[in-house]
Protein backbone atom coordinates (compact mmCIF):
# COMPACT_ATOMS: atom_id res chain seq x y z
CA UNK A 1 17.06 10.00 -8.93
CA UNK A 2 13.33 9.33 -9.73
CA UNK A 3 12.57 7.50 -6.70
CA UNK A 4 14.24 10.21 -4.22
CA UNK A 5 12.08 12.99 -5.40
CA UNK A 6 9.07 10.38 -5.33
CA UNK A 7 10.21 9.59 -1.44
CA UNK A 8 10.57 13.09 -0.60
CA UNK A 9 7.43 14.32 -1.92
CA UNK A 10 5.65 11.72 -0.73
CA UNK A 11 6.92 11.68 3.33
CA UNK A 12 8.65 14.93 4.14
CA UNK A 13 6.00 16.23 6.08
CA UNK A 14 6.08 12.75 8.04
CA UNK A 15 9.67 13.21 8.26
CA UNK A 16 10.01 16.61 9.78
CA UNK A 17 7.21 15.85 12.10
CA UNK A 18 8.68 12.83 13.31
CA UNK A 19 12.26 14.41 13.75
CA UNK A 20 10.82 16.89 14.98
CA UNK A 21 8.92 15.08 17.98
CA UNK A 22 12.36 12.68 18.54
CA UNK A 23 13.74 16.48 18.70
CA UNK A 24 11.60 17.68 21.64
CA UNK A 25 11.95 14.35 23.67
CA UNK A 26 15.55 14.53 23.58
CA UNK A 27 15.59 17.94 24.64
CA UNK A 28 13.53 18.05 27.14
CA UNK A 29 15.01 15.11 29.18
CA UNK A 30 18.77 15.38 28.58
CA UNK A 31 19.51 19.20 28.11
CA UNK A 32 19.08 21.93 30.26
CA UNK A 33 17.64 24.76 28.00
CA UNK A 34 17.59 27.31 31.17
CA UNK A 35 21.09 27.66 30.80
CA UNK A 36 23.15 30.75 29.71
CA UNK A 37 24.97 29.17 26.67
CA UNK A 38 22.56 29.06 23.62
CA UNK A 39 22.09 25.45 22.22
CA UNK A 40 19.71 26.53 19.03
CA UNK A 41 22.75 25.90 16.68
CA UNK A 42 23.18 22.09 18.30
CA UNK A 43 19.38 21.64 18.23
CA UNK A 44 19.05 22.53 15.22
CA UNK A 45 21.81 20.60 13.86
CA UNK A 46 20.61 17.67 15.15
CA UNK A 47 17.13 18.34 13.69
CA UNK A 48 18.38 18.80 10.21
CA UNK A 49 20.82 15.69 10.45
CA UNK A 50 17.96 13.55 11.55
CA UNK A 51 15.78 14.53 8.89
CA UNK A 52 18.59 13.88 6.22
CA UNK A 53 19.05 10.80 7.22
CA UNK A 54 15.59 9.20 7.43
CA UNK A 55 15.47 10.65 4.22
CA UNK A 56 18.46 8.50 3.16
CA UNK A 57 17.56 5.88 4.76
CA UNK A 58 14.03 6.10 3.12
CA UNK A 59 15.32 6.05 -0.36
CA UNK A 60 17.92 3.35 0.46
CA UNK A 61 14.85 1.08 1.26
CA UNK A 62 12.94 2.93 -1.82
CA UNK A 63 15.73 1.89 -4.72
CA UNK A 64 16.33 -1.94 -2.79
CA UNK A 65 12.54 -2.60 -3.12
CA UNK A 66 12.19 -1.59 -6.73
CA UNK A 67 15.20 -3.19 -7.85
CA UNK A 68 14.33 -6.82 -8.69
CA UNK A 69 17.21 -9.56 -7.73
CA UNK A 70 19.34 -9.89 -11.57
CA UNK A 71 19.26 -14.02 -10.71
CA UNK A 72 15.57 -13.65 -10.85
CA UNK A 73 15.63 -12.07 -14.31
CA UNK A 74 18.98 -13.81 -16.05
CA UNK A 75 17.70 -17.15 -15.33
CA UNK A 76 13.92 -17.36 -16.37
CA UNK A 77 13.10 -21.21 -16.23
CA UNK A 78 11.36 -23.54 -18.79
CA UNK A 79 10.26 -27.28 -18.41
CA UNK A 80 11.21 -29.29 -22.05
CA UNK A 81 8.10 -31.07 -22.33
CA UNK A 82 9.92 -33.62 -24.35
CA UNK A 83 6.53 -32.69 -27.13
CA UNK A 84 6.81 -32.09 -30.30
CA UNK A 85 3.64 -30.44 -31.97
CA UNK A 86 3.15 -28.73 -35.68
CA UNK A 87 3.22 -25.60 -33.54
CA UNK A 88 6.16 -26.09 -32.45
CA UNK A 89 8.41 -27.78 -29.12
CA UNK A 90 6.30 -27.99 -26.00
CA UNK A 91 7.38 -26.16 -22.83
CA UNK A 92 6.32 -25.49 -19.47
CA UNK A 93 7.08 -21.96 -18.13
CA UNK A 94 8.19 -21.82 -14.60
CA UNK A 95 8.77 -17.90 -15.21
CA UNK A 96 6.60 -14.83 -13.28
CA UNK A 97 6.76 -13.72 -17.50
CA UNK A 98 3.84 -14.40 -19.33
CA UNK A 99 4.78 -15.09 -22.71
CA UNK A 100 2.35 -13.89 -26.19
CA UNK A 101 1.57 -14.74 -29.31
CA UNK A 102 5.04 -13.93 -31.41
CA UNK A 103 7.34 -13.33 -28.84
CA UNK A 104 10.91 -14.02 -29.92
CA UNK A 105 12.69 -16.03 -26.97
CA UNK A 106 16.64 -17.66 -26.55
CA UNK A 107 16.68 -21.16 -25.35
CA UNK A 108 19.62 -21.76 -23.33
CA UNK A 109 21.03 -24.06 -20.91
CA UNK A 110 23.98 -24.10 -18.15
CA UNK A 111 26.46 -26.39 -17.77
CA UNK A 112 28.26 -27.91 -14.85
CA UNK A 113 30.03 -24.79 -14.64
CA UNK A 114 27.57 -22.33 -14.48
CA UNK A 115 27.91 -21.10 -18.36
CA UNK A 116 25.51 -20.49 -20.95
CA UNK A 117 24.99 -22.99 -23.76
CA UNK A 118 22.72 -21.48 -26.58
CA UNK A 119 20.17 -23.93 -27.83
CA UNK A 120 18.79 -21.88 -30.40
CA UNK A 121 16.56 -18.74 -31.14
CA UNK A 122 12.54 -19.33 -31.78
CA UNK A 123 9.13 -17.41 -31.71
CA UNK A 124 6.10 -18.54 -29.28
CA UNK A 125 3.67 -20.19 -31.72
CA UNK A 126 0.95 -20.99 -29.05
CA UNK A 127 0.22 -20.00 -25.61
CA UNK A 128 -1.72 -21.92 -23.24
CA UNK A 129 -2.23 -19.30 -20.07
CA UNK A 130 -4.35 -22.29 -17.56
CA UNK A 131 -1.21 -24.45 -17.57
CA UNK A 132 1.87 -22.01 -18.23
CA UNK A 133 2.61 -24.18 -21.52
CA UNK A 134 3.66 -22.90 -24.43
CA UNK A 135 4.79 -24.13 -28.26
CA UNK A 136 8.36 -23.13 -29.62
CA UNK A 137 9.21 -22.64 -33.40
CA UNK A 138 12.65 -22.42 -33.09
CA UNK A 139 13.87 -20.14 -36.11
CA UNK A 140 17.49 -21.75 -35.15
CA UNK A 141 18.24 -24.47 -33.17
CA UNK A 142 21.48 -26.62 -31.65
CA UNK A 143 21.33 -30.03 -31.56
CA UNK A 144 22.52 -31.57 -28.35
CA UNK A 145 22.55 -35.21 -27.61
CA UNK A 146 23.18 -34.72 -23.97
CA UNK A 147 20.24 -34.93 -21.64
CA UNK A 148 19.46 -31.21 -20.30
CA UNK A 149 17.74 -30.78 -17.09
CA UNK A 150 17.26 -27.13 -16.86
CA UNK A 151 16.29 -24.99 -19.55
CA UNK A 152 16.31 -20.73 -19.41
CA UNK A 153 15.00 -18.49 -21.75
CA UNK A 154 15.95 -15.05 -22.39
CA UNK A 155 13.89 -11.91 -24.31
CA UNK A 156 17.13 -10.46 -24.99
CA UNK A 157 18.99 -11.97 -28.17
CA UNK A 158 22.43 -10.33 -28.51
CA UNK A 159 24.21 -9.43 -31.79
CA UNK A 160 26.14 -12.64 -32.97
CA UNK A 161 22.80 -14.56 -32.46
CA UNK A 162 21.11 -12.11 -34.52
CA UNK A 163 23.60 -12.98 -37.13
CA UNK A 164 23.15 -16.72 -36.69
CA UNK A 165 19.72 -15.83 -37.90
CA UNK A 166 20.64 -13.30 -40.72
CA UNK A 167 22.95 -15.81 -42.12
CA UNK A 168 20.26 -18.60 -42.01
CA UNK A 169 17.22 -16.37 -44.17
């Protein structure tokens, strides 16, 4: 509801003047306003409907630019470096996030059908902003012996991997 009150404050006075000219234009090539039978109550219908719905349509195109695609956010990519520091596992992130200093991150990957595997839970160690690379501790971690090609992360860490972790301490 934010972002309508932000549209309408910001371009109602471009609005009404705009439905305001269409208005006049309209008027004054297809309708006869010499005639006997008043037309005020169509005009201004007209008027008003055309204002409501640039509004709309305004705050249609408001809410679809501010809403970022889910894809983009559910399946933030990292590179396994296939390094192994004291610092932790080496990755390359091929995210718009920027990552800091004790961040707490979920590794996953998905399989052939599209589902989440969890490969385990860790904290960014070190942070190398030039390159995008960063160093994993992982807290908790699965092993898997197949090879993974694409690896997500997630800044979200739901409640039975929060018990994975409990359980572990």
């Amino acid at each position: 509801m934010n972002i309508a009150k932000d549209y309408f404050k910001k371009h109602i006075l471009a609005i009404t003047i705009s439905a305001l000219g269409f208005l006049s234009a309209i008027v004054t090539l297809f309708i006869n306003v010499d005639q006997t039978i008043s037309i005020r109550w169509l005009i201004s219908t007209i008027f008003i409907s055309s204002v409501l719905l640039s509004v709309l349509i305004g705050i249609i195109i408001e809410f679809l630019k501010n809403n970022p695609d889910i894809k983009d956010i559910n399946q933030l990519k990292l590179v396994d470096l296939n390094k192994s520091t004291d610092k932790g596992e080496v990755y390359l992130n091929k995210s718009s996030i920027s990552f800091a200093y004790g961040d707490v991150v979920k590794v996953y990957y998905l399989d052939k059908d599209e589902i989440e595997q969890f490969i385990g839970i860790g904290i960014i160690e070190h942070v190398q902003k030039q390159q995008n690379i960063c160093h994993i501790q992982f807290l908790f971690k699965n092993e898997n012996n197949d090879k993974i090609k694409e690896v997500y992360f997630s800044l979200k860490i739901n409640k039975d991997e929060m018990k994975l972790l409990m359980e572990r301490e």
